[in-house]
Protein backbone atom coordinates (compact mmCIF):
# COMPACT_ATOMS: atom_id res chain seq x y z
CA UNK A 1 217.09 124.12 168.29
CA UNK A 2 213.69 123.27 169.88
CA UNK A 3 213.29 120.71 172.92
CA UNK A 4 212.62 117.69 171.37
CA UNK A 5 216.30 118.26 169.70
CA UNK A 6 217.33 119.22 173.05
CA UNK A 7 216.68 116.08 174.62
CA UNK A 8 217.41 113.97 171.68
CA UNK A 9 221.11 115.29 172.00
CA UNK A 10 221.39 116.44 175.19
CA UNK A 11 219.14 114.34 177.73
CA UNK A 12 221.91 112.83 179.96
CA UNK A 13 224.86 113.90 181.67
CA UNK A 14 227.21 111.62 179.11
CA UNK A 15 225.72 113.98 176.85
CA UNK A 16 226.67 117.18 178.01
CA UNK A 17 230.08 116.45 179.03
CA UNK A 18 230.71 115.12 175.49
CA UNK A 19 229.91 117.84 173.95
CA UNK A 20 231.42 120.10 176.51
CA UNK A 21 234.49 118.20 175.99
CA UNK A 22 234.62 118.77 172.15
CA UNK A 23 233.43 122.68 172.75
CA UNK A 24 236.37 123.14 175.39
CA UNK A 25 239.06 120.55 173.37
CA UNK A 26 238.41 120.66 169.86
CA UNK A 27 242.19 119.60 169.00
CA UNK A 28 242.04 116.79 171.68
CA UNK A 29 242.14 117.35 176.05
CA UNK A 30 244.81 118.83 177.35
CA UNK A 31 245.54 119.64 181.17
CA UNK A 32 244.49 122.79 182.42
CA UNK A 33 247.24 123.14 184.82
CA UNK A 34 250.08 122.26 182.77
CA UNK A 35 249.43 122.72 179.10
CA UNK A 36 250.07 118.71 178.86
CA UNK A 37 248.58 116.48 175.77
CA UNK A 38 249.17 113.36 177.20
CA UNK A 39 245.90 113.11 179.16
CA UNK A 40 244.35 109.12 180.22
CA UNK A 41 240.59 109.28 180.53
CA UNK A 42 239.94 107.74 183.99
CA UNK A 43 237.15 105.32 183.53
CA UNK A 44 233.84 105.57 185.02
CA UNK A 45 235.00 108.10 186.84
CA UNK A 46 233.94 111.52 184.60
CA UNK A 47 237.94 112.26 184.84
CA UNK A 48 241.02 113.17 183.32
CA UNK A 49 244.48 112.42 184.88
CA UNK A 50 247.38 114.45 183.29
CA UNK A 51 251.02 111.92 182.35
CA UNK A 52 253.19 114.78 183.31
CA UNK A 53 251.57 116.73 186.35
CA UNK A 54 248.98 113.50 187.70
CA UNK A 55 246.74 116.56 188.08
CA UNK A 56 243.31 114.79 188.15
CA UNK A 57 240.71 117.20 186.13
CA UNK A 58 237.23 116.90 184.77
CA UNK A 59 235.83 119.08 181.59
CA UNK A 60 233.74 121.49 183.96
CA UNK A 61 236.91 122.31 185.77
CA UNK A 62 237.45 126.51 185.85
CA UNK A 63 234.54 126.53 184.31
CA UNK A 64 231.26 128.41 185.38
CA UNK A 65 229.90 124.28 185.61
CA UNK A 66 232.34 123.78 188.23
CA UNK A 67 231.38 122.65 191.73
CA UNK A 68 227.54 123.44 190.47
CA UNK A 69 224.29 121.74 192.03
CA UNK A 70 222.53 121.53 189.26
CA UNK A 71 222.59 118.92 186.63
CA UNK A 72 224.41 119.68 183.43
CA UNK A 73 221.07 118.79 181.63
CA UNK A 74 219.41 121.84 183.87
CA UNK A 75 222.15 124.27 182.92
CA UNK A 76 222.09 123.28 179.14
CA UNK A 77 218.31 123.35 179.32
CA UNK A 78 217.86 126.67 180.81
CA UNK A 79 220.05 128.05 178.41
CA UNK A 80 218.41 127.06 175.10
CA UNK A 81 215.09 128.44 176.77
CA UNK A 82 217.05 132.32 177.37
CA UNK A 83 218.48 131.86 173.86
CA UNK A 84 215.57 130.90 171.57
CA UNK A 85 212.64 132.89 174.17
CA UNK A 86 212.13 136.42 171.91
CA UNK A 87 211.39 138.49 174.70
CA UNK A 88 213.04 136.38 177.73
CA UNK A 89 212.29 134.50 179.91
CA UNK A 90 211.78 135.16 183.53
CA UNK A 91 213.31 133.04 186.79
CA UNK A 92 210.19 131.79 187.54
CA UNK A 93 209.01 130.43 184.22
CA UNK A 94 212.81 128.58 184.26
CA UNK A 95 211.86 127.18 188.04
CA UNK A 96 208.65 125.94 187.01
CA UNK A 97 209.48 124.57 183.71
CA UNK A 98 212.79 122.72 184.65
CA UNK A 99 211.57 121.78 188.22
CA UNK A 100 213.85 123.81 189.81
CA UNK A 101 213.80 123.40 193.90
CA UNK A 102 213.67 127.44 194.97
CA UNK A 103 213.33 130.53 193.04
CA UNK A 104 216.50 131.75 194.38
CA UNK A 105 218.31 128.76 192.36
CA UNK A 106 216.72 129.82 189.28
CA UNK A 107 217.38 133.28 189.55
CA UNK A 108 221.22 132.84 190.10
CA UNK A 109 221.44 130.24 187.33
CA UNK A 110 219.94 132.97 185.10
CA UNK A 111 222.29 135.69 186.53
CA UNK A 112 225.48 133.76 185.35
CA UNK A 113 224.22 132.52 181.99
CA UNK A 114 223.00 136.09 181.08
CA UNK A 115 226.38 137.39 182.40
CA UNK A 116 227.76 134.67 179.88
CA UNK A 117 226.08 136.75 177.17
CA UNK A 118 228.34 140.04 177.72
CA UNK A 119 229.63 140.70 173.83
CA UNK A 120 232.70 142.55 174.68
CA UNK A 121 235.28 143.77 171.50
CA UNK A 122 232.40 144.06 169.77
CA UNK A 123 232.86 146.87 166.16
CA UNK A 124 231.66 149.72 166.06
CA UNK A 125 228.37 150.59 164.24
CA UNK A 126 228.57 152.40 160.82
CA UNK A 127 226.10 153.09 158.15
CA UNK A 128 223.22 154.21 159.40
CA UNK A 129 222.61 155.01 162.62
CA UNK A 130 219.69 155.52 164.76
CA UNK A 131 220.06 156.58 168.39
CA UNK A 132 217.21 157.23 171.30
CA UNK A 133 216.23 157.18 174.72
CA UNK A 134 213.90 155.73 176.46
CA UNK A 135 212.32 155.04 180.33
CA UNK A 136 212.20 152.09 182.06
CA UNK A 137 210.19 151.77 185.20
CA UNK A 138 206.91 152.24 186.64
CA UNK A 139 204.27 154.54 187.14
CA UNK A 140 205.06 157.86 187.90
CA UNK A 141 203.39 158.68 191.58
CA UNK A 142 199.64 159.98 191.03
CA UNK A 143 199.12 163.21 190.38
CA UNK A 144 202.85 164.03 188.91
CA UNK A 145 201.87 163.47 185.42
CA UNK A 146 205.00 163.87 183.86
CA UNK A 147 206.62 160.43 181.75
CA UNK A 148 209.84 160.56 179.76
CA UNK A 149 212.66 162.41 180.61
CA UNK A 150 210.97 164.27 184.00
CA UNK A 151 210.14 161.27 185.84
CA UNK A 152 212.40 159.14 188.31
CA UNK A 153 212.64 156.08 185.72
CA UNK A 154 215.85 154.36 184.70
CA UNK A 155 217.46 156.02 181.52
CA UNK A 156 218.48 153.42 178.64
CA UNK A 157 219.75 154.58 175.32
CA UNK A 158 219.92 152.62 172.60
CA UNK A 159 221.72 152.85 169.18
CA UNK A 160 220.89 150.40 166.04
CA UNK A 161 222.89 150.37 163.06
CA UNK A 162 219.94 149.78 160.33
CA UNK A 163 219.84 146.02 159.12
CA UNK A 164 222.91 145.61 161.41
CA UNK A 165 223.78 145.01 165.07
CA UNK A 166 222.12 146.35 168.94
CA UNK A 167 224.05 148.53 171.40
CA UNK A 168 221.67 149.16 174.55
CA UNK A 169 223.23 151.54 177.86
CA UNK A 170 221.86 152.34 181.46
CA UNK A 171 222.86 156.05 181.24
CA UNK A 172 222.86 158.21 184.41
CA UNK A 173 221.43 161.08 182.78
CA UNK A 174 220.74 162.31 178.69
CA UNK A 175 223.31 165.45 178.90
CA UNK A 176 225.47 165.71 175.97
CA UNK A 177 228.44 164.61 177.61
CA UNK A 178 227.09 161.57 178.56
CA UNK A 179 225.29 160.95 175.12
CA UNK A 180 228.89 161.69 173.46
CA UNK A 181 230.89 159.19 175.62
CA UNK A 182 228.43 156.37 173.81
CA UNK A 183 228.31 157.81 170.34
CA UNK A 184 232.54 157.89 170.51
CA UNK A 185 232.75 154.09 171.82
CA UNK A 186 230.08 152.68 169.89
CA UNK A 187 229.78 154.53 166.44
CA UNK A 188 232.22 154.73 163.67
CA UNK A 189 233.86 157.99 162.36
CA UNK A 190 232.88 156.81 159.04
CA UNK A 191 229.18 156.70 159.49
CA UNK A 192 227.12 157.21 156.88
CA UNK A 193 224.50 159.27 159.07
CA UNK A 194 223.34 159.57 162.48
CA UNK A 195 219.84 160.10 163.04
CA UNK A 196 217.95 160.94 166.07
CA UNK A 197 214.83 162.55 167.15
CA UNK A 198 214.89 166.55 167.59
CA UNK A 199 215.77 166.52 171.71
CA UNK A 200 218.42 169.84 172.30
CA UNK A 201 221.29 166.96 173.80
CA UNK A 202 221.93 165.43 170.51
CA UNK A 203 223.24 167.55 168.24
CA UNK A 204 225.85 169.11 171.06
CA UNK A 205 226.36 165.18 172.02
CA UNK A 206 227.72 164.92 168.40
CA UNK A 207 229.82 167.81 168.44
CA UNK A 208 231.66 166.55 171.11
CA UNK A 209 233.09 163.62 168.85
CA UNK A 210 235.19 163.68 166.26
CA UNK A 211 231.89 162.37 163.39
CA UNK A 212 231.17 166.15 161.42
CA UNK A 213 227.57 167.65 161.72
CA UNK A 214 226.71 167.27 158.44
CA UNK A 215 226.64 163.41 158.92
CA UNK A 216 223.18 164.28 161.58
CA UNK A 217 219.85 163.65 160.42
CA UNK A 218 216.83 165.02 162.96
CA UNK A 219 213.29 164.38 163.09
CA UNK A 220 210.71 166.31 164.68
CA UNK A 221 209.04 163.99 166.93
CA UNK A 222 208.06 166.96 168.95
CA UNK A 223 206.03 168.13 165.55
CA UNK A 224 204.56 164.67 165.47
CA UNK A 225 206.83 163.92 162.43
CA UNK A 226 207.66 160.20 162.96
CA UNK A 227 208.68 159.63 159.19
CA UNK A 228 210.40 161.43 156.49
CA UNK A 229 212.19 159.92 154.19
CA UNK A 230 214.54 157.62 154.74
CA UNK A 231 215.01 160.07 158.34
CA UNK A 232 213.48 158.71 161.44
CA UNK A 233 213.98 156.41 164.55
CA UNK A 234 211.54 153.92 163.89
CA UNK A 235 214.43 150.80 164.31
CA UNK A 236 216.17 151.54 167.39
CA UNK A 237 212.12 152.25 168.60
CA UNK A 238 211.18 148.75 167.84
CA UNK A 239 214.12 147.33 169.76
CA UNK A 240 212.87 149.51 172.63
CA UNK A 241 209.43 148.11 172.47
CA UNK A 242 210.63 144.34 172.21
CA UNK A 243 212.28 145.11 175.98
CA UNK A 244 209.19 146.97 177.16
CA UNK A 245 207.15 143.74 176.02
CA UNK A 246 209.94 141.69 178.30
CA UNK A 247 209.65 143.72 180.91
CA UNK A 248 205.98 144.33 181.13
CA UNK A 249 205.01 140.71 180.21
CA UNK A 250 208.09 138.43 181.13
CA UNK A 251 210.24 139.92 184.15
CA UNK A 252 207.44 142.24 185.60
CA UNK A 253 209.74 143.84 187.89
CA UNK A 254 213.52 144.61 187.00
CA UNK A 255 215.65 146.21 189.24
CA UNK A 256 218.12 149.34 188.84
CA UNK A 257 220.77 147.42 189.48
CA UNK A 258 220.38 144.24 187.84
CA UNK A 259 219.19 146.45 184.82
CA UNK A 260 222.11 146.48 182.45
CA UNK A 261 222.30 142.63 182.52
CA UNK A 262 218.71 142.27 181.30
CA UNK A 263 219.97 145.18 178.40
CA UNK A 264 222.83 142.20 177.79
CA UNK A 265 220.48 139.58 177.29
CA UNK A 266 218.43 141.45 175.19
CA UNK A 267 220.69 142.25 172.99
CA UNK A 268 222.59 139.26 172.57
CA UNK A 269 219.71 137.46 171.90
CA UNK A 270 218.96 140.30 168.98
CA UNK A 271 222.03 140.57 167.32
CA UNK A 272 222.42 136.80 167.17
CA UNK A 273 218.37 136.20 166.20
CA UNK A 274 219.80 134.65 162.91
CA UNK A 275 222.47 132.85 163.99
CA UNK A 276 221.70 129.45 163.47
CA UNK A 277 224.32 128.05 166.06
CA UNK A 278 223.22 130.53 168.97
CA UNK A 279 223.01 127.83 171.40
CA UNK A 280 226.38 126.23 170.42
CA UNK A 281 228.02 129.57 170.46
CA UNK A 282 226.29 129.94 174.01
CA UNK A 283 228.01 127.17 175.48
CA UNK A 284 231.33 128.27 174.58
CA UNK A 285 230.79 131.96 176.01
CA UNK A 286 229.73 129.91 179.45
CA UNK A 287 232.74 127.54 178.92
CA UNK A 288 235.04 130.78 178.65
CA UNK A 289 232.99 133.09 181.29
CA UNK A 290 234.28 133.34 184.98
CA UNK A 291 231.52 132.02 187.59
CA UNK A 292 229.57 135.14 189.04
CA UNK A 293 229.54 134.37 192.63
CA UNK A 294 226.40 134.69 194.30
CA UNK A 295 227.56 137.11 196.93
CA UNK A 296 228.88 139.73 194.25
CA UNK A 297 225.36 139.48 192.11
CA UNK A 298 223.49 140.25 195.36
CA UNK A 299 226.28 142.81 197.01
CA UNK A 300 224.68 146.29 197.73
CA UNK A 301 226.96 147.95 195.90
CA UNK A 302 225.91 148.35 191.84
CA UNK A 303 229.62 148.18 190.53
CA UNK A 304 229.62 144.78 192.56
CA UNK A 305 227.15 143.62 190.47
């Protein structure tokens, strides 16, 4: 969907509680509080009123559009933008382009639509497998000289299942516990192969699940081996460098905390690039997500977040 569609379909609030209606009640309204199908549509009013409770509703009710400031258009708006922008889009740009009042509006909107784009139940990978690390962050201090694995950066590991879907982690540390908690929830037992680059974690990381040794493929990046064969890393790489290019050149500055919703987004947006009803399928995930309260997305605590 581009904008011109957007605003064809979507440029009034009629609009967007129409088709929020038919996203939310594709069988016909019912009443939230009592299950009822004999609903009256109050007129003029943007309201429901139930025959068997009177509970008075509208279609953003328990919704994360419920009791918002913002104008449906804004939220449906914003949304298209995060879905069809390749490498993100940051709270600024979404302030600027929708005419947003303060930064701190567009930042929250972008919070709770990103939080809308948690895939949970999602398979598990099989086939082949690539899995990495990489280092998120800035600069080390001058004079350390170390990158990678020595420096103070923010760990993310990702693992691609070739011509298939996206998993992307915050991980405290690489140890092979850690790397073998991700490979059991996220990778098959009936992978083809594994393959990963030649760092000493991985192939004790593997051992520790129940996928044989036999099924891991190494190469020797440390050799300056990038390619052999059909063995290397280069897929799960290229995701990594798409979210280097959004943070670098679209969010700048991404915190540790806030960092595994950005890892979300990112790979939402990737595992759905050819979904041709992204936006659509958008909507319903923010129709069906609880509202992330502002309080909790800015609480000190990380596990608040």
């Amino acid at each position: 969907m581009n904008l011109v569609e957007m605003m064809k379909d979507f440029g009034d609030e009629s609009k967007c509680r129409a088709y929020l209606e038919v996203l939310r009640w594709p069988n016909g309204v019912t009443c939230p509080h009592c299950k009822a199908e004999k609903v009256y549509r109050l007129e003029n009013r943007d309201l429901f009123l139930c025959a068997s409770c009177e509970y008075q509703f509208s279609v953003t009710v328990d919704t994360i559009f419920h009791d918002t400031h913002l104008p449906l258009v804004t939220w449906f708006l914003a949304t298209m933008l995060l879905c069809e922008a390749k490498k993100g889009m940051s709270a600024c740009q979404i302030q600027r382009s929708l005419g947003i009042k303060t930064y701190k509006t567009a930042w929250y909107l972008c919070h709770r639509i990103r939080k809308a784009m948690l895939e949970t139940n999602k398979a598990k990978l099989d086939g082949i497998v690539e899995i990495d690390e990489t280092y998120v962050g800035g600069r080390a201090p001058r004079g350390q000289g170390y990158t990678g694995r020595y420096t103070k950066k923010q760990i993310v590991i990702g693992i691609r299942q070739r011509n298939g879907e996206l998993r992307m982690f915050k991980a405290k540390d690489v140890k092979a516990g850690t790397l073998a908690n991700f490979i059991r929830e996220h990778v098959s037992e009936d992978v083809d192969v594994i393959m990963t680059d030649d760092f000493a974690s991985y192939p004790f990381a593997i051992e520790r699940t129940n996928i044989p040794r036999t099924k891991h493929e190494t190469i020797n990046h440390s050799g300056r081996v990038y390619v052999m064969g059909n063995v290397h890393t280069n897929t799960v790489e290229s995701a990594f460098s798409l979210l280097k290019r959004g943070v670098m050149g679209t969010w700048h500055k991404v915190s540790a905390k806030h960092l595994p919703a950005y890892l979300d987004e990112m790979c939402f947006r990737f595992n759905n690039r050819k979904n041709p009803y992204l936006f659509r399928d958008t909507i319903v995930k923010l129709i069906q997500t609880p509202n992330l309260k502002y309080k909790n997305l800015t609480a000190r605590h990380e596990s608040a977040a």
